[in-house]
N, C-alpha and C. Protein backbone atom coordinates (compact mmCIF):
# COMPACT_ATOMS: atom_id res chain seq x y z
N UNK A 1 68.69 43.96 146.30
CA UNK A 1 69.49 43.73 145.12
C UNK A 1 68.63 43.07 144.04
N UNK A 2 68.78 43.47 142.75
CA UNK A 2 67.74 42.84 141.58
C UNK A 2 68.47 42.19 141.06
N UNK A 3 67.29 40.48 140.58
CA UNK A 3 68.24 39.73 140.07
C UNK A 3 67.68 39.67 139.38
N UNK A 4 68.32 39.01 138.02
CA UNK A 4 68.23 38.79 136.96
C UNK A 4 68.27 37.27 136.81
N UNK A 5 66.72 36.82 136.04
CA UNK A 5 66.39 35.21 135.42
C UNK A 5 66.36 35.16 134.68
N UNK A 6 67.07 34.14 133.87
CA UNK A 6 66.66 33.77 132.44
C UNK A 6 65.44 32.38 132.34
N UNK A 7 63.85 32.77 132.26
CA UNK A 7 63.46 31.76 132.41
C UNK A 7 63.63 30.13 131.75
N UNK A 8 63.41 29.23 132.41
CA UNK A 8 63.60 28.58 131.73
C UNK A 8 62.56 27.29 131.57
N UNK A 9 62.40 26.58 130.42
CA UNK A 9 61.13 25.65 129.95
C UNK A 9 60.81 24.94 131.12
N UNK A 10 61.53 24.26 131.40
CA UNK A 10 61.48 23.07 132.85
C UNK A 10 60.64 23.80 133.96
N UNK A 11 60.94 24.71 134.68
CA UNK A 11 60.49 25.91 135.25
C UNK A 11 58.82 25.98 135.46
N UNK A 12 58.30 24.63 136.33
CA UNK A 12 56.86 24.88 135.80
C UNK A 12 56.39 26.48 137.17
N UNK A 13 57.21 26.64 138.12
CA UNK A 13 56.33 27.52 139.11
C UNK A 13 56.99 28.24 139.58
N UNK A 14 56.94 29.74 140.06
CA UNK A 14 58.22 30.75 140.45
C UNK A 14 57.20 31.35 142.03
N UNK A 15 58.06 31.31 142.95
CA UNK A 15 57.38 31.21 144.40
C UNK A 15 57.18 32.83 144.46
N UNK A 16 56.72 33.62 145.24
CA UNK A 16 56.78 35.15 145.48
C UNK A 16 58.02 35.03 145.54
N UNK A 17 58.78 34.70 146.67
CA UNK A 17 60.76 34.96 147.03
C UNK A 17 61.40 35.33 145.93
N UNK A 18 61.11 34.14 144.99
CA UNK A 18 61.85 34.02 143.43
C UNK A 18 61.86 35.35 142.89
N UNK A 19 60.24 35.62 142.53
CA UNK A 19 60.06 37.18 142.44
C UNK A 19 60.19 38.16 142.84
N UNK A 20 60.23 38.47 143.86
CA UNK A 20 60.37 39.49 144.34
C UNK A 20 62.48 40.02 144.46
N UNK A 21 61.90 41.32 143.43
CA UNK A 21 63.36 41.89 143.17
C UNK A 21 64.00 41.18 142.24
N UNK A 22 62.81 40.88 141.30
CA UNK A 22 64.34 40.03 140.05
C UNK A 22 63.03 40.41 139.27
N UNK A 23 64.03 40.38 137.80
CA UNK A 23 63.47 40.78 136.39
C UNK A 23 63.72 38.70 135.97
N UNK A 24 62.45 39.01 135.17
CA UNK A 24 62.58 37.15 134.71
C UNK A 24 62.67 37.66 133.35
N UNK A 25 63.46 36.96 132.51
CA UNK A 25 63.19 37.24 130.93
C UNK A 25 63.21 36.04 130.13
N UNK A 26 62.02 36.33 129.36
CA UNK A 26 61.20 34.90 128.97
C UNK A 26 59.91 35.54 128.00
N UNK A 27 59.24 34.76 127.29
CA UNK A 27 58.15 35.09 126.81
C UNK A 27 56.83 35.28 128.19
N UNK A 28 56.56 36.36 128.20
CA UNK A 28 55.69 36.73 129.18
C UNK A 28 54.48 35.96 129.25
N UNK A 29 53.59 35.71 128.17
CA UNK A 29 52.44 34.67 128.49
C UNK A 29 53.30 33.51 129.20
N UNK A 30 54.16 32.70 128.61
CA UNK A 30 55.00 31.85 129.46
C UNK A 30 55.00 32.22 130.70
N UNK A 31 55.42 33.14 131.20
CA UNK A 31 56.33 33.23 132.44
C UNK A 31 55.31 33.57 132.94
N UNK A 32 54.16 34.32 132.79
CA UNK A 32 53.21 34.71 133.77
C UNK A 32 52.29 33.75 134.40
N UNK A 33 52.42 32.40 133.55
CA UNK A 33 51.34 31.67 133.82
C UNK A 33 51.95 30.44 134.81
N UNK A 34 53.02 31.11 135.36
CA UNK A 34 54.19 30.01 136.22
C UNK A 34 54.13 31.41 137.53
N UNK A 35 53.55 32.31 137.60
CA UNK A 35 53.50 33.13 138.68
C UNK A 35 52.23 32.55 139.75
N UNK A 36 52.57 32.92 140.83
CA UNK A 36 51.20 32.69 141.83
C UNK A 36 50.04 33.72 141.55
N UNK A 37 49.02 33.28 141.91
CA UNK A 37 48.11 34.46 141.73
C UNK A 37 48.12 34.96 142.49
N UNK A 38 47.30 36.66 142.45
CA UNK A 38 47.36 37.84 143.43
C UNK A 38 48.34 38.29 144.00
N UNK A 39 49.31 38.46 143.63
CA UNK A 39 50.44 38.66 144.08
C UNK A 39 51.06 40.25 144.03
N UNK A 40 50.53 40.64 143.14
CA UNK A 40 51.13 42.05 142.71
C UNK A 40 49.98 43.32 142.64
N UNK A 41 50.59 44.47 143.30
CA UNK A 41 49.89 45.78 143.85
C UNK A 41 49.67 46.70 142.50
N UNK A 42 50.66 46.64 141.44
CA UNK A 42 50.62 47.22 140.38
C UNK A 42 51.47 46.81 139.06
N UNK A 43 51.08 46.70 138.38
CA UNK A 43 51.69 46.11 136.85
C UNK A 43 51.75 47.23 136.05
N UNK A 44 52.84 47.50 135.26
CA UNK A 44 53.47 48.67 133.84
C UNK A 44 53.76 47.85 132.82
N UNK A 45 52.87 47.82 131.89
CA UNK A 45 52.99 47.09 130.54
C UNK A 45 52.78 48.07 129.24
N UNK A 46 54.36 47.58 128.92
CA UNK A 46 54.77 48.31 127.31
C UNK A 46 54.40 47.21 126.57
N UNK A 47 53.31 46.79 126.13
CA UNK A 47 53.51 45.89 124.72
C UNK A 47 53.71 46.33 123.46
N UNK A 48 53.74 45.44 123.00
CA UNK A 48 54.21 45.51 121.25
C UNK A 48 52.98 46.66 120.70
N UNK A 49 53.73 47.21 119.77
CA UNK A 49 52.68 48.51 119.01
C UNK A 49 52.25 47.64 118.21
N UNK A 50 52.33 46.66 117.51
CA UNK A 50 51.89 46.35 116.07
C UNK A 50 52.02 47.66 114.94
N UNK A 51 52.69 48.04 115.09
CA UNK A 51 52.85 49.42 114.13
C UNK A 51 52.77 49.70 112.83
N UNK A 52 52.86 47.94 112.11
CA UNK A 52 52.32 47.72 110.43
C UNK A 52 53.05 48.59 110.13
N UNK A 53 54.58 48.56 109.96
CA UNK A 53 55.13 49.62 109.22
C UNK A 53 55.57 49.15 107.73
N UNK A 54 55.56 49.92 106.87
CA UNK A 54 55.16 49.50 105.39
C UNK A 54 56.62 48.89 105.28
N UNK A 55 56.88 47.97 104.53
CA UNK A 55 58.15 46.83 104.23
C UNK A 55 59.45 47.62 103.23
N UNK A 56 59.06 48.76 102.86
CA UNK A 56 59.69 49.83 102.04
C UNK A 56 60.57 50.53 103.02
N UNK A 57 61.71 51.09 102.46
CA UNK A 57 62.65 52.23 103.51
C UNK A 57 62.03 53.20 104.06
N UNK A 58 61.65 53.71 105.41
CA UNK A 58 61.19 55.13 105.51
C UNK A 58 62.61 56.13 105.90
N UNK A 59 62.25 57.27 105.55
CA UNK A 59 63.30 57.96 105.41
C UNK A 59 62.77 59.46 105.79
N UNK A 60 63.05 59.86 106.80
CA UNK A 60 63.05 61.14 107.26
C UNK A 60 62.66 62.37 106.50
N UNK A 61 61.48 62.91 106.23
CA UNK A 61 60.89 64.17 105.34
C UNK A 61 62.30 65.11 104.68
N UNK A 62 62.73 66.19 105.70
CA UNK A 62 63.64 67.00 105.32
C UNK A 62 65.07 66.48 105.05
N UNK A 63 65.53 65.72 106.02
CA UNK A 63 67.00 65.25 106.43
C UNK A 63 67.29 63.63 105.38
N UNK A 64 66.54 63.29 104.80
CA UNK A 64 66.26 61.95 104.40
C UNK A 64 67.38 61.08 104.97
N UNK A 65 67.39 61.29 105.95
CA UNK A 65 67.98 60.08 106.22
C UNK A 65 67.13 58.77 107.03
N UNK A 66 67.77 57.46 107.09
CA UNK A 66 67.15 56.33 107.24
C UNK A 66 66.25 56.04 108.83
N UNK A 67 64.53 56.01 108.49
CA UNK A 67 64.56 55.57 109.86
C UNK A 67 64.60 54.39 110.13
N UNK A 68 65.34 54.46 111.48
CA UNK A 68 65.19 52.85 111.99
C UNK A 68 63.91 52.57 112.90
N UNK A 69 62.80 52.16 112.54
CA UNK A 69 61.76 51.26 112.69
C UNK A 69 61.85 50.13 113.58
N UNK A 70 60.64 49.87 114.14
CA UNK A 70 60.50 48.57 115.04
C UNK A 70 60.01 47.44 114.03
N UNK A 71 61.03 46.95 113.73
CA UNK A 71 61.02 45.45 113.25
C UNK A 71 61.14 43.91 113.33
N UNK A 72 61.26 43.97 114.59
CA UNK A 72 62.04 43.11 115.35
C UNK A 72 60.37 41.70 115.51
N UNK A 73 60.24 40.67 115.35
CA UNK A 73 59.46 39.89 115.79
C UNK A 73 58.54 39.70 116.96
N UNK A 74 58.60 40.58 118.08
CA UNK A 74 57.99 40.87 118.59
C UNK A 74 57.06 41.74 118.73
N UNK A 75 57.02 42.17 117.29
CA UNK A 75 56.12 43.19 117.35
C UNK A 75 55.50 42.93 115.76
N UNK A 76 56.14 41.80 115.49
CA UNK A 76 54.89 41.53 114.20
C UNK A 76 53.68 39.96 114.28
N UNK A 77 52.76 41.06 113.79
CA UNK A 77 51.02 40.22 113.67
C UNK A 77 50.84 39.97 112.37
N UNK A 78 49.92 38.85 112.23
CA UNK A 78 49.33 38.49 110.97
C UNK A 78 48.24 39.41 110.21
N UNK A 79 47.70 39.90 111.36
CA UNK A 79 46.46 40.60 111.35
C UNK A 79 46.08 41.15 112.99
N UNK A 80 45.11 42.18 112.76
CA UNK A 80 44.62 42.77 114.23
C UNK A 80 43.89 41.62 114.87
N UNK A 81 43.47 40.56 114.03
CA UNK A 81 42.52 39.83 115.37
C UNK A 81 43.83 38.74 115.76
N UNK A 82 45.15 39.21 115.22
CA UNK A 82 46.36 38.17 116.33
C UNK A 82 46.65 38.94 117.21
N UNK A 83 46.84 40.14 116.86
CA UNK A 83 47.28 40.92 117.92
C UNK A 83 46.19 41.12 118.81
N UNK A 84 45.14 41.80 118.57
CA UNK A 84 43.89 41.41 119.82
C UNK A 84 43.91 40.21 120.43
N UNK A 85 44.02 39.11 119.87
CA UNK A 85 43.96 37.53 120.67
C UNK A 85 45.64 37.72 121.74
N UNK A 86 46.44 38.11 121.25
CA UNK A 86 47.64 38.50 122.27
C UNK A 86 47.17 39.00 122.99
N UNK A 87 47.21 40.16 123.23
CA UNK A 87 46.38 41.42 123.82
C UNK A 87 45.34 40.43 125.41
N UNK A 88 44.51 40.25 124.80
CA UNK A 88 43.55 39.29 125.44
C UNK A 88 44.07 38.60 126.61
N UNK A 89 44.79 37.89 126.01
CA UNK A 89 45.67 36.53 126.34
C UNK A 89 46.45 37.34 127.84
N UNK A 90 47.20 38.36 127.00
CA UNK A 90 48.51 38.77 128.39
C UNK A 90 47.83 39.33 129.09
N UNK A 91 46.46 40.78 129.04
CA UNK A 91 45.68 41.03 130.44
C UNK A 91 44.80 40.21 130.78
N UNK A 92 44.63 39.07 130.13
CA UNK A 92 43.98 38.24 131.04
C UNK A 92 45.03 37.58 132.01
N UNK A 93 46.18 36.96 131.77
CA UNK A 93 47.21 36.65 132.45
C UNK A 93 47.36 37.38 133.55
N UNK A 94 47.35 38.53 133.42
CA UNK A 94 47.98 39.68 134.27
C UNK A 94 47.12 40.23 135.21
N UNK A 95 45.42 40.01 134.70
CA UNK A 95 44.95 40.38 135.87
C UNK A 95 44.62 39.06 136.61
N UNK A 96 44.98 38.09 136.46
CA UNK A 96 45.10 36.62 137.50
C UNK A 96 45.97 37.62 138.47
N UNK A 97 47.14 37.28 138.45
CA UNK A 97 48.15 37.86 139.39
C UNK A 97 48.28 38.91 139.76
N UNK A 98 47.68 39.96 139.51
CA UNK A 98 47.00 41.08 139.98
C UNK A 98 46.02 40.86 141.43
N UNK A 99 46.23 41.61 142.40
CA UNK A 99 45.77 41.53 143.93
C UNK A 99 44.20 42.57 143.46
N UNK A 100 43.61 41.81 144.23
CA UNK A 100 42.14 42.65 143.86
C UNK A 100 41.81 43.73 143.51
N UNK A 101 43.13 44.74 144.60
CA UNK A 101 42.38 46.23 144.88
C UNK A 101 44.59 46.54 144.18
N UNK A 102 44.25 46.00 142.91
CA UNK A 102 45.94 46.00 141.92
C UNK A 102 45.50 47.26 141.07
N UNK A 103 46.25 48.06 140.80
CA UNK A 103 46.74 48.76 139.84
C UNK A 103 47.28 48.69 138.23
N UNK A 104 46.84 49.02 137.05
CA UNK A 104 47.71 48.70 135.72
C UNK A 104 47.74 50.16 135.10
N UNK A 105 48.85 49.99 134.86
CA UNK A 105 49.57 50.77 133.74
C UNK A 105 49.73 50.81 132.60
N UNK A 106 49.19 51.32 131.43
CA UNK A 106 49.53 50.23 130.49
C UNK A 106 50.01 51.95 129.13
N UNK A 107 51.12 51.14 128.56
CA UNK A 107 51.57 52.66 127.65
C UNK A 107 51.52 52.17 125.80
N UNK A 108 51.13 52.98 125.15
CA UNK A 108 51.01 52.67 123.51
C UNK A 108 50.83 53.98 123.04
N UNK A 109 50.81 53.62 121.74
CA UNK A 109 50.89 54.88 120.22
C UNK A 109 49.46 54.90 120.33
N UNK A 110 49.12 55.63 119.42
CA UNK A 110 47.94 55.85 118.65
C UNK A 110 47.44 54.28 118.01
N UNK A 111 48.67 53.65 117.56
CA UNK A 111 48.83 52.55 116.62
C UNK A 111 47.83 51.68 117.56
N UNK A 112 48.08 51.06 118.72
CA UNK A 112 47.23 49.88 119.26
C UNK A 112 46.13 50.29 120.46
N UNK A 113 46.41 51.69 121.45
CA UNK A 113 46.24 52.04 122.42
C UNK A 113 44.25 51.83 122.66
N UNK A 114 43.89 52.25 121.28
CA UNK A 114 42.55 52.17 121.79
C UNK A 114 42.03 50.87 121.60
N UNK A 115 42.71 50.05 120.96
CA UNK A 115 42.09 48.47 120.54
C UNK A 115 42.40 48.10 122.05
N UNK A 116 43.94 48.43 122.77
CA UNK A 116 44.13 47.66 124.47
C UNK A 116 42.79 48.05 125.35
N UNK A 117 42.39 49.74 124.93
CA UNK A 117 41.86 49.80 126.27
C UNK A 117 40.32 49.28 125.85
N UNK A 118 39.61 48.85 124.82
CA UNK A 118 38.32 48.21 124.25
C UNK A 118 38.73 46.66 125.18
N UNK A 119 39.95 45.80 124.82
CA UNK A 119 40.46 44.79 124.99
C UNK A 119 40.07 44.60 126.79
N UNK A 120 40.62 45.60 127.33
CA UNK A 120 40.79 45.91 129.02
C UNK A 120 39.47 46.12 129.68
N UNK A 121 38.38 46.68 128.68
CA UNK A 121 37.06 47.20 129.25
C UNK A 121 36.40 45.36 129.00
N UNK A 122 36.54 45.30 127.99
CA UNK A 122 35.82 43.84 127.76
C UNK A 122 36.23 42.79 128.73
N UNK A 123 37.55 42.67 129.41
CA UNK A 123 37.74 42.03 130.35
C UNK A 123 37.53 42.13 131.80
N UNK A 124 37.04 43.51 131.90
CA UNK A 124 35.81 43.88 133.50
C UNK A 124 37.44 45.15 133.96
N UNK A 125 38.48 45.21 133.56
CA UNK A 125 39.29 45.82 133.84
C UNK A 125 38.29 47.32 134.45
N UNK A 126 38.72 48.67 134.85
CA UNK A 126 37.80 49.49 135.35
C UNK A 126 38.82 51.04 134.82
N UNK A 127 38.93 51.59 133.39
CA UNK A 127 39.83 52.56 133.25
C UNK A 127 39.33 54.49 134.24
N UNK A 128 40.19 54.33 135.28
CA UNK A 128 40.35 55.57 135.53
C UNK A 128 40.78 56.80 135.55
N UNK A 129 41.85 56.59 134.08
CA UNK A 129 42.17 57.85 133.53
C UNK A 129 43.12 58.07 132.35
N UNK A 130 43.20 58.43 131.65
CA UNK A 130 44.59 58.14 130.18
C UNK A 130 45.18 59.32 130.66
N UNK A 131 46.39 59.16 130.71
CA UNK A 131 47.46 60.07 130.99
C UNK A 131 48.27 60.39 129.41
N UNK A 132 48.40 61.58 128.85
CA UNK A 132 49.31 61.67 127.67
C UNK A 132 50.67 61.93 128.06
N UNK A 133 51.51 61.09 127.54
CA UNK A 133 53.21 61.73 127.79
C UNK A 133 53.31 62.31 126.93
N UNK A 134 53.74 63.52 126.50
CA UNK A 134 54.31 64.66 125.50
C UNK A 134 55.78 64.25 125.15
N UNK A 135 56.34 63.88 124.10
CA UNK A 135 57.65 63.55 123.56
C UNK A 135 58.31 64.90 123.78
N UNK A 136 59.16 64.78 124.00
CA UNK A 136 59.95 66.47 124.14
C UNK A 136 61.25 66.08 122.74
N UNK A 137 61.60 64.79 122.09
CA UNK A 137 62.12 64.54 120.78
C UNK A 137 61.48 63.20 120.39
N UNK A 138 60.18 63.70 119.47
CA UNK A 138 59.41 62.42 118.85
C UNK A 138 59.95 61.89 117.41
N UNK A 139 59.54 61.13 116.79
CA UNK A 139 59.88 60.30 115.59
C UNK A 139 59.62 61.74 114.67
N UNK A 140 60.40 61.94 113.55
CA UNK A 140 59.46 62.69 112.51
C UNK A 140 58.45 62.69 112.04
N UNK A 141 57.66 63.80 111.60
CA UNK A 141 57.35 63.53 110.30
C UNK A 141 57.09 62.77 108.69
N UNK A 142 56.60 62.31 108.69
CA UNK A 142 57.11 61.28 107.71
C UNK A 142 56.23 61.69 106.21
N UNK A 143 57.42 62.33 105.72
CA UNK A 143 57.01 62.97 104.19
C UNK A 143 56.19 64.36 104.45
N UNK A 144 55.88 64.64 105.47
CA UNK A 144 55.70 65.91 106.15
C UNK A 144 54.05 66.20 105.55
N UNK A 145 53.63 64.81 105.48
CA UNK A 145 52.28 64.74 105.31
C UNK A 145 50.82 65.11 106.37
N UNK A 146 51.49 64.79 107.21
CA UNK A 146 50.70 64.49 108.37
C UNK A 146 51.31 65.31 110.00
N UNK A 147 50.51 64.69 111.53
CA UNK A 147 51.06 65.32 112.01
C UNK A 147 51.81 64.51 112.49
N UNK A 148 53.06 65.52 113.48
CA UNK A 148 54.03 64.19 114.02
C UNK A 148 54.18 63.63 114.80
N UNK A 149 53.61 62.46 115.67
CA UNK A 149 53.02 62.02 116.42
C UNK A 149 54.18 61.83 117.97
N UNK A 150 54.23 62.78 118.46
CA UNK A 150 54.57 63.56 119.49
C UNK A 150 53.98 63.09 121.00
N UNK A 151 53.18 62.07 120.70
CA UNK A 151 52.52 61.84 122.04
C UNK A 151 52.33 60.04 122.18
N UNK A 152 52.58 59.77 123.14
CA UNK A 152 52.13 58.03 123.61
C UNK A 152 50.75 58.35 124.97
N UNK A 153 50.09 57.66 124.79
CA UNK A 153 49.20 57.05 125.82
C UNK A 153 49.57 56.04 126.86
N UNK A 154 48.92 56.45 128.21
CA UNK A 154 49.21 55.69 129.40
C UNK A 154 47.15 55.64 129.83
N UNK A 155 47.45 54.18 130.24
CA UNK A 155 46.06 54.19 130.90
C UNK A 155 46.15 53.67 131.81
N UNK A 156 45.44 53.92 132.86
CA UNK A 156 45.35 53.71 134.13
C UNK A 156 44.02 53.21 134.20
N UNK A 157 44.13 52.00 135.44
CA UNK A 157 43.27 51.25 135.47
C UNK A 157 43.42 50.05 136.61
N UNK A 158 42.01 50.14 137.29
CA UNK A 158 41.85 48.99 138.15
C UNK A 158 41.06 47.47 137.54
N UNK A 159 42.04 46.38 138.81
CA UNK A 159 41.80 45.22 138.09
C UNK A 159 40.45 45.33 137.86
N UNK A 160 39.39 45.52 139.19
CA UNK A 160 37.67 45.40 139.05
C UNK A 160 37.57 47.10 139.85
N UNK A 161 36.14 47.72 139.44
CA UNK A 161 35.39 48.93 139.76
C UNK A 161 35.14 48.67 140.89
N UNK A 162 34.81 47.39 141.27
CA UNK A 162 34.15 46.76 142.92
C UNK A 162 35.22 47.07 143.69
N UNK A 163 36.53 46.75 143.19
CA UNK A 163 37.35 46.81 144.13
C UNK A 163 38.22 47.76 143.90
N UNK A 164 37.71 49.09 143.48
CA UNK A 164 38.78 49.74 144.31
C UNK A 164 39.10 51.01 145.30
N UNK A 165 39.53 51.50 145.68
CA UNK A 165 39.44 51.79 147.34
C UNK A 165 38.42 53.03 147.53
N UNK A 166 38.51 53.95 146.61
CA UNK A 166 37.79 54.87 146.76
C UNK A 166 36.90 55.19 144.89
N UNK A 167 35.67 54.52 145.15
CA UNK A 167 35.05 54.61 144.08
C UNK A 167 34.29 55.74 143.65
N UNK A 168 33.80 56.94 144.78
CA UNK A 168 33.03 58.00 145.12
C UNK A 168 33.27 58.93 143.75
N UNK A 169 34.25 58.76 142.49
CA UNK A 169 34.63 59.91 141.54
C UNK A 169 33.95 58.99 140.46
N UNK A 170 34.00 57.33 140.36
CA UNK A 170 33.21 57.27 139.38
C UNK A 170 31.78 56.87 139.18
């Protein structure tokens, strides 16, 4: 059965038990740094796109009607070297608690995807393959300028190259 935590400040340490089968919701640098280490076989991280979307209405090429945009505070930076210093910050977090021979997942746009996986190589991370998901209904067009970005990135990747089980392909 999955439970559901609302973390909370006081909260300095969360045991495996705690974890295991519950969603914690909390600011993740927070909450991760109250996890045990090595603990986990594989991690799936959606972070924030930083998507810099212009402060003006966008509005759909043909149909003009209104898009709704990611605006929400979690996904706004001052600049790329905040969002890189995030970036940093949470896979470094993440590969603490990451088990040696751990697994990551990690999914983005065009918008941040290659700054994560520069971010992931610089931290000894070991990428063994980008997977493209194909949108089968993506965002429009926008002013029908360009193309329409129809695709997200997944990268796959071990915590270290040393460790993982079958190295013989790279």
């Amino acid at each position: 059965m999955k439970v559901i935590v609302i973390d909370q400040i006081e909260k300095q340490v969360y045991t495996k038990e705690e974890i295991l089968n519950s969603v914690i919701l909390g600011d993740a640098l927070k909450v991760l740094k109250k996890f045990p280490s090595e603990i986990f076989d594989m991690v799936f991280i959606d972070p924030p796109y930083f998507l810099q979307l212009p402060k003006k209405e966008l509005r759909r090429w043909k149909v003009k009607t209104i898009v709704q945009g990611v605006d929400d505070d979690w996904d706004k930076f001052s600049s790329f070297e905040e969002y890189d210093n995030f970036i940093r910050d949470l896979l470094h977090e993440i590969k603490r608690v990451m088990k040696p021979n751990a697994t990551i997942w990690v999914i983005a746009t065009y918008h941040s995807i290659f700054r994560i996986g520069k971010i992931m190589q610089d931290l000894g991370y070991w990428i063994l393959n980008d997977i493209i998901w194909v949108k089968t209904n993506p965002m429009p067009n926008w002013l029908g300028v360009g193309f329409t970005n129809a695709t997200e990135t997944l990268i796959w990747a071990v915590k270290d190259r040393g460790k993982c089980l079958d190295i013989s392909f790279v």
